[in-house]
Protein backbone atom coordinates (compact mmCIF):
# COMPACT_ATOMS: atom_id res chain seq x y z
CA UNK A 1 231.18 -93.95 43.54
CA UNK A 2 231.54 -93.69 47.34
CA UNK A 3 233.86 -95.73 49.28
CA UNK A 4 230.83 -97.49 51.10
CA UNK A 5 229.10 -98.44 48.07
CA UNK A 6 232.16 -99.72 46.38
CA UNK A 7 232.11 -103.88 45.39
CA UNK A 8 234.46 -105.79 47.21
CA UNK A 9 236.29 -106.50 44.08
CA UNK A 10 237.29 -102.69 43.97
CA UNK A 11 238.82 -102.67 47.32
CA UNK A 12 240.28 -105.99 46.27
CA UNK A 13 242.18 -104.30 43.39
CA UNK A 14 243.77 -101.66 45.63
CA UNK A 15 246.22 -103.91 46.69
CA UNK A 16 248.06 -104.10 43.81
CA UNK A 17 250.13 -101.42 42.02
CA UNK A 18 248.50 -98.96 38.99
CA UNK A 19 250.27 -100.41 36.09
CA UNK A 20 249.81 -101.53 32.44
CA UNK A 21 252.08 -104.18 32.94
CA UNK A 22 251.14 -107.80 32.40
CA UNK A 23 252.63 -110.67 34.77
CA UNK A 24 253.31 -113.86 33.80
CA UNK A 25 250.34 -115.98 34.96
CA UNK A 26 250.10 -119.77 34.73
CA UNK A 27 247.10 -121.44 32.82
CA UNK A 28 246.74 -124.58 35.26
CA UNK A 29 247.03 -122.10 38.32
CA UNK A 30 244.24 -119.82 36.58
CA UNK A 31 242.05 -122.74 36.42
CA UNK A 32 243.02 -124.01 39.78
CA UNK A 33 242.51 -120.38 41.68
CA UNK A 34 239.17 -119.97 39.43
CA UNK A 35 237.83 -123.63 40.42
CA UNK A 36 238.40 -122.74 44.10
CA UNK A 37 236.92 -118.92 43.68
CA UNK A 38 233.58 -121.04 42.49
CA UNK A 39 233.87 -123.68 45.35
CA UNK A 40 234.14 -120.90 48.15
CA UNK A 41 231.42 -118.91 46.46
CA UNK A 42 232.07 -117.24 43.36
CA UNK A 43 232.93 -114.11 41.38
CA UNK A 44 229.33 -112.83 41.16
CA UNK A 45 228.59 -113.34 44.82
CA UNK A 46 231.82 -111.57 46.06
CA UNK A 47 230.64 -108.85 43.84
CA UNK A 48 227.45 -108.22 45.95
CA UNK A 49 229.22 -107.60 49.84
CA UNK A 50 230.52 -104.25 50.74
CA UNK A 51 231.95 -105.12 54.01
CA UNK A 52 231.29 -108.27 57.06
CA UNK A 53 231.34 -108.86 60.51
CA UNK A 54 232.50 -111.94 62.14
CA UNK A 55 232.39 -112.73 65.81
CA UNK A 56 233.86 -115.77 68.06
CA UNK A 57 236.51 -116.26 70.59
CA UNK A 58 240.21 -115.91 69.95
CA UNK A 59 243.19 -117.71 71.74
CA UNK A 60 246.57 -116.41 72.18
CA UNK A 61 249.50 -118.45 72.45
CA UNK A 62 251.36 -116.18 75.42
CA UNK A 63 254.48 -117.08 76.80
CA UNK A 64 252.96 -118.20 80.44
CA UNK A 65 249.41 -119.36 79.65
CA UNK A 66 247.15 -119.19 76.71
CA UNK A 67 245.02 -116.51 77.04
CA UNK A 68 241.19 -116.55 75.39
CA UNK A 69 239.20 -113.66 74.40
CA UNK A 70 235.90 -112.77 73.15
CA UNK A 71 237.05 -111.11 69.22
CA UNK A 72 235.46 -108.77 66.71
CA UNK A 73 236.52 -109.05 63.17
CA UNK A 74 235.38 -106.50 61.12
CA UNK A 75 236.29 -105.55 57.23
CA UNK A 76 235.91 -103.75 53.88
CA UNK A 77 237.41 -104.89 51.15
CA UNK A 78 241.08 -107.18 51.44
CA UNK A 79 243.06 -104.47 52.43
CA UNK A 80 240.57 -102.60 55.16
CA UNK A 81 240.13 -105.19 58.42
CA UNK A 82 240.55 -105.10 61.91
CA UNK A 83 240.27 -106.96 65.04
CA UNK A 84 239.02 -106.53 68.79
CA UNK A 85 239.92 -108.63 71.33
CA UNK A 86 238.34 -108.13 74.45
CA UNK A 87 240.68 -109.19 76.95
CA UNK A 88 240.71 -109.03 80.50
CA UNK A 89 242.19 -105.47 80.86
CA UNK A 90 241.07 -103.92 78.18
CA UNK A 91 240.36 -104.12 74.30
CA UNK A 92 243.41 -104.97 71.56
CA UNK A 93 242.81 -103.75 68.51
CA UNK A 94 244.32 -104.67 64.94
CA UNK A 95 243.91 -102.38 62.33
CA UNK A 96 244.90 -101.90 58.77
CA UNK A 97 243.84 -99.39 56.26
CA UNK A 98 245.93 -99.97 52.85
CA UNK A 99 249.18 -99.48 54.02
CA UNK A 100 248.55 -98.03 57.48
CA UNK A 101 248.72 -100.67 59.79
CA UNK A 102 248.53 -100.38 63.99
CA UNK A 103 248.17 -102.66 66.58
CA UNK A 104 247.10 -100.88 70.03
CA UNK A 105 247.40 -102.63 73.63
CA UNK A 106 244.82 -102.66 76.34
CA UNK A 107 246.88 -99.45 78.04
CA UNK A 108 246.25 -97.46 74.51
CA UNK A 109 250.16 -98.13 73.78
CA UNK A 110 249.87 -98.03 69.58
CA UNK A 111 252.72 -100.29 67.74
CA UNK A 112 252.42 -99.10 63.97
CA UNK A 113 253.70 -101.39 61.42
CA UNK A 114 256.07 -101.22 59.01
CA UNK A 115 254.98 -100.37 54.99
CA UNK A 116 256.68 -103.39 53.89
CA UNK A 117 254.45 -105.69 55.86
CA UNK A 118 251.56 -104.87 54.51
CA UNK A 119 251.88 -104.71 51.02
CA UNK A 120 250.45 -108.38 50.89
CA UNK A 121 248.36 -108.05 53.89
CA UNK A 122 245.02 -108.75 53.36
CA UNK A 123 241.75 -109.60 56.06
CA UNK A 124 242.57 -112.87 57.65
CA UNK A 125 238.84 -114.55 57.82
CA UNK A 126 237.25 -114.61 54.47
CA UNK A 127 240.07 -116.33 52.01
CA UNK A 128 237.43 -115.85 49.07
CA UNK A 129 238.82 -112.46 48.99
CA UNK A 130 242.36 -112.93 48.41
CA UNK A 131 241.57 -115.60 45.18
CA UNK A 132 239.34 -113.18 43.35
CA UNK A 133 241.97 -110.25 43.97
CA UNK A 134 244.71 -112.67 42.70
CA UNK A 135 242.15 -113.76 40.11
CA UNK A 136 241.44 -110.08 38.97
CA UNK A 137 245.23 -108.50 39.07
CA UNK A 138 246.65 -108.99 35.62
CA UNK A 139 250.04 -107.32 36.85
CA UNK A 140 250.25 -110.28 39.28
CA UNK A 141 252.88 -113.14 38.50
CA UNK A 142 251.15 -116.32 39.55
CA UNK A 143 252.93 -119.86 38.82
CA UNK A 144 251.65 -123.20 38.94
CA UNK A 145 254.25 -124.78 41.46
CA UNK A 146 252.31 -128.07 41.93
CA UNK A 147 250.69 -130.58 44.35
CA UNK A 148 252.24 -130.78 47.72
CA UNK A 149 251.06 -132.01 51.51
CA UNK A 150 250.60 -129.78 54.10
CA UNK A 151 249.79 -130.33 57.46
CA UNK A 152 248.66 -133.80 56.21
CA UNK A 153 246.58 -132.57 53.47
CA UNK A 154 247.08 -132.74 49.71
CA UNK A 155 247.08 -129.31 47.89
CA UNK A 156 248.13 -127.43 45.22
CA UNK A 157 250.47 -125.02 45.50
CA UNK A 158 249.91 -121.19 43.57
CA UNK A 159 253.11 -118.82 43.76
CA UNK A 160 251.91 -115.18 43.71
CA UNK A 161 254.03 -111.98 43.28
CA UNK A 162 252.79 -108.75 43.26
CA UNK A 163 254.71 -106.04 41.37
CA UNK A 164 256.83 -103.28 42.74
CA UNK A 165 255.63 -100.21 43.72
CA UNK A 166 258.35 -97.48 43.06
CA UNK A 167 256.64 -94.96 45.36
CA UNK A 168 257.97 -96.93 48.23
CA UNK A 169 261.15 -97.34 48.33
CA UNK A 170 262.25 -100.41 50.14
CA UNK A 171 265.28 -100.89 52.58
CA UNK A 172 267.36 -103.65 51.75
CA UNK A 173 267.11 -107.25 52.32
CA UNK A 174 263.30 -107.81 51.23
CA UNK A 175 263.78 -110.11 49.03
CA UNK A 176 260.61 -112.01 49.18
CA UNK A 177 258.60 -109.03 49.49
CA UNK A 178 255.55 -108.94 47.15
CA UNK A 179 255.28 -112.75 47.34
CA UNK A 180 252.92 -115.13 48.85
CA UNK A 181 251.80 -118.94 48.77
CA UNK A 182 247.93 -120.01 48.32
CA UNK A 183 247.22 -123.99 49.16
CA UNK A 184 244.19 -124.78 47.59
CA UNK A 185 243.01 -128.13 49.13
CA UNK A 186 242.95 -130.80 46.79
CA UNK A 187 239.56 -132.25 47.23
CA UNK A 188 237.63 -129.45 48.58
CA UNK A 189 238.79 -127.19 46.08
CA UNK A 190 239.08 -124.37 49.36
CA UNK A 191 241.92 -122.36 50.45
CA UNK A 192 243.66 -124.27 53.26
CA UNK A 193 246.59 -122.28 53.75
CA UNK A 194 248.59 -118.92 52.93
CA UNK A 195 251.78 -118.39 53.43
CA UNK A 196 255.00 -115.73 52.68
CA UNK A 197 257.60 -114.04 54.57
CA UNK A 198 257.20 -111.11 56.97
CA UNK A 199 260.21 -109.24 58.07
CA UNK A 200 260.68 -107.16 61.94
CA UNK A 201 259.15 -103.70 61.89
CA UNK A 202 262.29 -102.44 63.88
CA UNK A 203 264.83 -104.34 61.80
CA UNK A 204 264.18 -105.39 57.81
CA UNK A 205 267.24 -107.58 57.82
CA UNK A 206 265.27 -110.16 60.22
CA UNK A 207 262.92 -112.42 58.09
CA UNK A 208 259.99 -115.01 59.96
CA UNK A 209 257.49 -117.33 58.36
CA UNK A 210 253.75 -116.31 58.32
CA UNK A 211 251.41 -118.59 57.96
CA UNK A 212 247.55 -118.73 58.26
CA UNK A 213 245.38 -121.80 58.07
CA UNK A 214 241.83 -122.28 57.35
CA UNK A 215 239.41 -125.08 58.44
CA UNK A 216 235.86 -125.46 59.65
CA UNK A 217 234.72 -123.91 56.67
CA UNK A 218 230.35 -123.21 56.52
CA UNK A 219 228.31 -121.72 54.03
CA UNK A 220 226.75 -118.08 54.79
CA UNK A 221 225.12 -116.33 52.37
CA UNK A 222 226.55 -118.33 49.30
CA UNK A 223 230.00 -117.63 50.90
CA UNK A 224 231.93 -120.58 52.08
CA UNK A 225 233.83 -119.41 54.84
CA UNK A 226 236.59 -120.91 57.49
CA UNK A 227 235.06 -120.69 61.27
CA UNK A 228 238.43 -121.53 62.33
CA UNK A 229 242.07 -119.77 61.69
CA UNK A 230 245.28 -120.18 63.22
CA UNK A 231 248.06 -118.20 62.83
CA UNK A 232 251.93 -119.19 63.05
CA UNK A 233 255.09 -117.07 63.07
CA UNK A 234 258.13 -118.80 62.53
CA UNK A 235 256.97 -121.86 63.14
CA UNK A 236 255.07 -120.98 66.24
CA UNK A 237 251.22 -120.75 66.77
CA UNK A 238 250.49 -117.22 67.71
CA UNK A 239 246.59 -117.31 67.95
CA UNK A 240 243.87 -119.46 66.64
CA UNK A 241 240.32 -117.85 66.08
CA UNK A 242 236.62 -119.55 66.58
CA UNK A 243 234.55 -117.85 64.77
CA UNK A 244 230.47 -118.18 65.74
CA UNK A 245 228.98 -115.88 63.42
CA UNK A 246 229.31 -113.68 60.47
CA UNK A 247 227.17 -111.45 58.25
CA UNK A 248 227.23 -108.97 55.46
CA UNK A 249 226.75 -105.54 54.50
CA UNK A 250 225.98 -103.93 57.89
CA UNK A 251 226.79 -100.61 56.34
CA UNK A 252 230.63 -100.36 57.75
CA UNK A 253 232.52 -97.15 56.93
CA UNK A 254 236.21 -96.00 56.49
CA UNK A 255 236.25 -94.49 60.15
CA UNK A 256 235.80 -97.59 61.74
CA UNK A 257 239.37 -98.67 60.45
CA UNK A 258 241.54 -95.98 61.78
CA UNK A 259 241.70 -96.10 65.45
């Protein structure tokens, strides 16, 4: 089977280590994570897309003014995404490919990221993703932790760690690496938030909060999606993303994800 023919769920399933082993996985956070799978559009519909484009405008928090862009989100699968923003002296671009991550400034400058970041990165604008690939990862440890407000809303709370891989070898320090947070709103049944720890490229020893949060969400397609993401950094709103559009299977290939 080719790459571009692949189901999303494929992709999906790259993200977690080949292994026999079986996690630990919670029966009420099954049922919560498969209730909210079927409210943002179910197993059989993520099944049928091979890659989407999303388009909008995208605001960056900068230290002296917040700065607003046109932006291009493109992906394939959880772990293949990227985004364009067209700012005012040229394109940045985000891209990840498994665990090949850069992000490249407006002067062509390329920052590459560090392995251990994106073991639990995934594409920021279609959350539907992330619950079927926690959903369809038996080697995942998932737990239950229970309801709790955020941001004003009542959710539940799912606890996800991913196993080890011992082909990377990990400096030390990372001790929440693998792990990540899902709020599942508690009326809608969508994902409102994720959240885990994400550690300096240049130093692993220095550990920040990443969060993203999901609102505004609108049915495409049978796909209940957010049109509007913010993400935070230790505490601090990086960038929050308007989307006005997004569609499906455009025919995207791998090239389009390594810069």
């Amino acid at each position: 089977m080719g790459l571009k023919r692949m189901t999303f769920l494929l992709c999906i399933l790259a993200v977690a280590v080949s292994t026999n082993a079986q996690g630990q996985q919670d029966l009420q956070a099954i049922s919560v994570l498969t209730q909210s799978l079927t409210a943002m559009g179910g197993l059989t519909v993520m099944n049928g897309i091979q890659d989407y484009t999303e388009t909008g405008t995208i605001t960056y928090n900068w230290a002296n003014a917040p700065v607003q862009a046109p932006v291009t989100v493109q992906s394939m699968g959880l772990t293949t995404f990227r985004f364009d923003s067209a700012l005012s002296n040229g394109t940045q671009t985000w891209a990840v490919d498994g665990m090949t991550g850069v992000l490249i400034a407006p002067d062509g400058t390329r920052q590459p990221a560090a392995f251990y970041n994106l073991y639990t990165a995934g594409s920021l604008a279609l959350p539907a993703l992330r619950v079927a690939a926690v959903l369809q990862s038996p080697a995942l440890n998932i737990t239950y932790v229970g309801p709790v407000t955020l941001n004003g809303n009542a959710t539940y709370q799912i606890h996800c760690v991913l196993p080890s891989d011992p082909s990377n070898p990990l400096p030390p320090g990372l001790t929440a690496y693998g792990t990540f947070d899902l709020f599942i709103d508690a009326t809608s049944l969508l994902l409102d938030s994720l959240q885990e720890t994400a550690y300096s490229n240049s130093n692993s020893q220095l550990s920040f909060a990443h969060e993203i949060d999901f609102s505004n969400y609108q049915i495409v397609s049978g796909v209940s999606a957010p049109f509007a993401i913010t993400e935070s950094v230790g505490g601090q709103q990086t960038w929050t993303m308007a989307l006005t559009s997004l569609s499906f299977n455009s025919g995207l290939t791998e090239s389009v994800f390594t810069p």
